[in-house]
Structure formats: structure tokens, C-alpha cells
Protein backbone atom coordinates (compact mmCIF):
# COMPACT_ATOMS: atom_id res chain seq x y z
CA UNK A 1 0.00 0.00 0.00
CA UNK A 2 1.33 2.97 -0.87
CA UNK A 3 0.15 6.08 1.19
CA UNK A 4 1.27 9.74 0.45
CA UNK A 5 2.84 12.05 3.16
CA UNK A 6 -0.09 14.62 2.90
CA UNK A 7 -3.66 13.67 1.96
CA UNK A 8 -6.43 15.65 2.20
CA UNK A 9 -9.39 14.23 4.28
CA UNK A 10 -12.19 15.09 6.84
CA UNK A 11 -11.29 16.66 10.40
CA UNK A 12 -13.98 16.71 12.91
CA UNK A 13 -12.51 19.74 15.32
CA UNK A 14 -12.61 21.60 12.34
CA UNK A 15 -16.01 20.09 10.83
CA UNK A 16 -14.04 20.69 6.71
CA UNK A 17 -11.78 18.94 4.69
CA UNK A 18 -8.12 20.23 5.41
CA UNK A 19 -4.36 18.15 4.89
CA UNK A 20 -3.47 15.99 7.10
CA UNK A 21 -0.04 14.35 7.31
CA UNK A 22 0.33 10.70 7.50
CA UNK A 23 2.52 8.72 9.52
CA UNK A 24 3.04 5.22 9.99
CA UNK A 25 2.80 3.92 14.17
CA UNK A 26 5.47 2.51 15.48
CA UNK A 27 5.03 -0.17 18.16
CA UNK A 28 6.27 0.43 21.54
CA UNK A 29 7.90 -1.68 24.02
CA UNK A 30 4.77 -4.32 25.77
CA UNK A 31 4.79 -3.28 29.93
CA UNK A 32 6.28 -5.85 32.07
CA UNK A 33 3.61 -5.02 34.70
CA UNK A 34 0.36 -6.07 32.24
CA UNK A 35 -1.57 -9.64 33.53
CA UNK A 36 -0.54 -11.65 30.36
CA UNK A 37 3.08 -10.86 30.97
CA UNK A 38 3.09 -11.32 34.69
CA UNK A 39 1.43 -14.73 34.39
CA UNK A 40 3.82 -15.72 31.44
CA UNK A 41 7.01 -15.05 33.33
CA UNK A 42 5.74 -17.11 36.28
CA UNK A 43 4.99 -20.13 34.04
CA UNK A 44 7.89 -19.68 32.38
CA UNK A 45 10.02 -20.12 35.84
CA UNK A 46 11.61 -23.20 37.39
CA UNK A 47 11.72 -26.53 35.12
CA UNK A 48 8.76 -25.86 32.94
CA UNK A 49 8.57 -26.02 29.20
CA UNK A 50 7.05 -23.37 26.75
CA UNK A 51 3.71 -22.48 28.41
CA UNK A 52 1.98 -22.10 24.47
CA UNK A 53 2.16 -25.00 22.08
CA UNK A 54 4.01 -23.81 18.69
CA UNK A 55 2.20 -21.72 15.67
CA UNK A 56 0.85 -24.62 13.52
CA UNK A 57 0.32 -23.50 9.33
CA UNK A 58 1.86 -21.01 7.62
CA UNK A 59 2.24 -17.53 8.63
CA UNK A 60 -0.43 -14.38 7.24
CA UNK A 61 0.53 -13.01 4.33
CA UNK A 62 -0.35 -9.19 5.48
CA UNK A 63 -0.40 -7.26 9.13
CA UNK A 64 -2.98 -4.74 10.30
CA UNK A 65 -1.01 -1.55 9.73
CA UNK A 66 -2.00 1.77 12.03
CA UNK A 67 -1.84 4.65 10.41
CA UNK A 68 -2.05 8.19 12.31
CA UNK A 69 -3.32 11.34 10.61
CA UNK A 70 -2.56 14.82 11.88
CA UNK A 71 -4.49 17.75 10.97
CA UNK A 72 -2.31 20.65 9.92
CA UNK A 73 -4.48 23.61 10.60
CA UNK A 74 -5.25 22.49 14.39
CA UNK A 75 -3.07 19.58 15.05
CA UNK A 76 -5.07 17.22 16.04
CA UNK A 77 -4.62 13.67 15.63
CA UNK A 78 -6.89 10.55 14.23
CA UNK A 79 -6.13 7.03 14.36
CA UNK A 80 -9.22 5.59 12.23
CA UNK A 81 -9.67 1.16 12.25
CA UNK A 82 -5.93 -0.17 10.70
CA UNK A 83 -6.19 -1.43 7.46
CA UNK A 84 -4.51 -5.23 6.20
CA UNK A 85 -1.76 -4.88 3.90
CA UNK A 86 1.52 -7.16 2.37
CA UNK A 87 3.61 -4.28 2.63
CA UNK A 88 3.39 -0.24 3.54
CA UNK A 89 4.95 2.48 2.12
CA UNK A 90 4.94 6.30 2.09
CA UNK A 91 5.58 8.78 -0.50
CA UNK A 92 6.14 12.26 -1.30
């Protein structure tokens, strides 16, 4: 998917059609302190094996990518539902 850098589209604080500029997410580091992570590293202690059995099939051809758009007359910023693509790309 190819995506340019500014695209015009709808802003609701400003109720019009202005630019916004687009901009890929990038995923941060998971928190040590969430319930799936807490109960994984005390599974994963002592003499135990893997607590998940292994990924069986072939692995998805695309990835949900988020996208963020920023307004550029008020700044504000939208994150609408991510879209499935093979690979993401943006232009000038």
C-alpha cells in the first residue's frame, strides 16, 4: 500500500476537509507489569517447558497496519480502524 505524506481528508474539530499528514505507528515496548506478561514469566520459571504449544500453518501473508493522521491547521490527531496490507509504504 502505498500512502502519500499529505492527503487531504475530513477533520472533525474543524467540521471541513483540510491536509493531514500521514505517519506510519510505530510499536512500543509491551509493559512488564500487564496480567498476560506477569502470568507468562511465572509459568515460564523453574523446570517448565514453553507455556503455548508452537504456531501450527503457515504464517499471514499481510499485518494490520495503524496509520495516524494529523491535521495541519489544528493539530489534532486521528487514528481511524488499521487497514490489512503485504507491505506499507509512504511517498512524497
Amino acid at each position: 500500500m502505498l500512502k502519500p505524506r499529505k492527503i487531504k481528508r475530513y477533520c472533525p474539530k474543524c467540521k471541513k476537509h483540510t491536509v493531514h499528514n500521514v505517519e506510519k505507528i510505530k510499536k512500543r515496548k509491551a509493559s512488564e507489569l500487564k496480567q498476560g506478561q506477569r502470568r507468562f514469566r511465572r509459568v515460564m520459571r523453574g523446570y517448565r517447558g514453553f507455556p503455548r504449544p508452537k504456531p501450527e500453518g503457515r504464517e499471514k501473508t499481510s499485518r494490520r497496519i495503524p496509520v495516524k493522521y494529523t491535521c495541519d491547521v489544528c493539530k489534532k490527531s486521528w487514528q481511524p480502524p488499521s487497514q490489512r496490507s503485504g507491505k506499507f509504504e509512504i511517498g512524497e
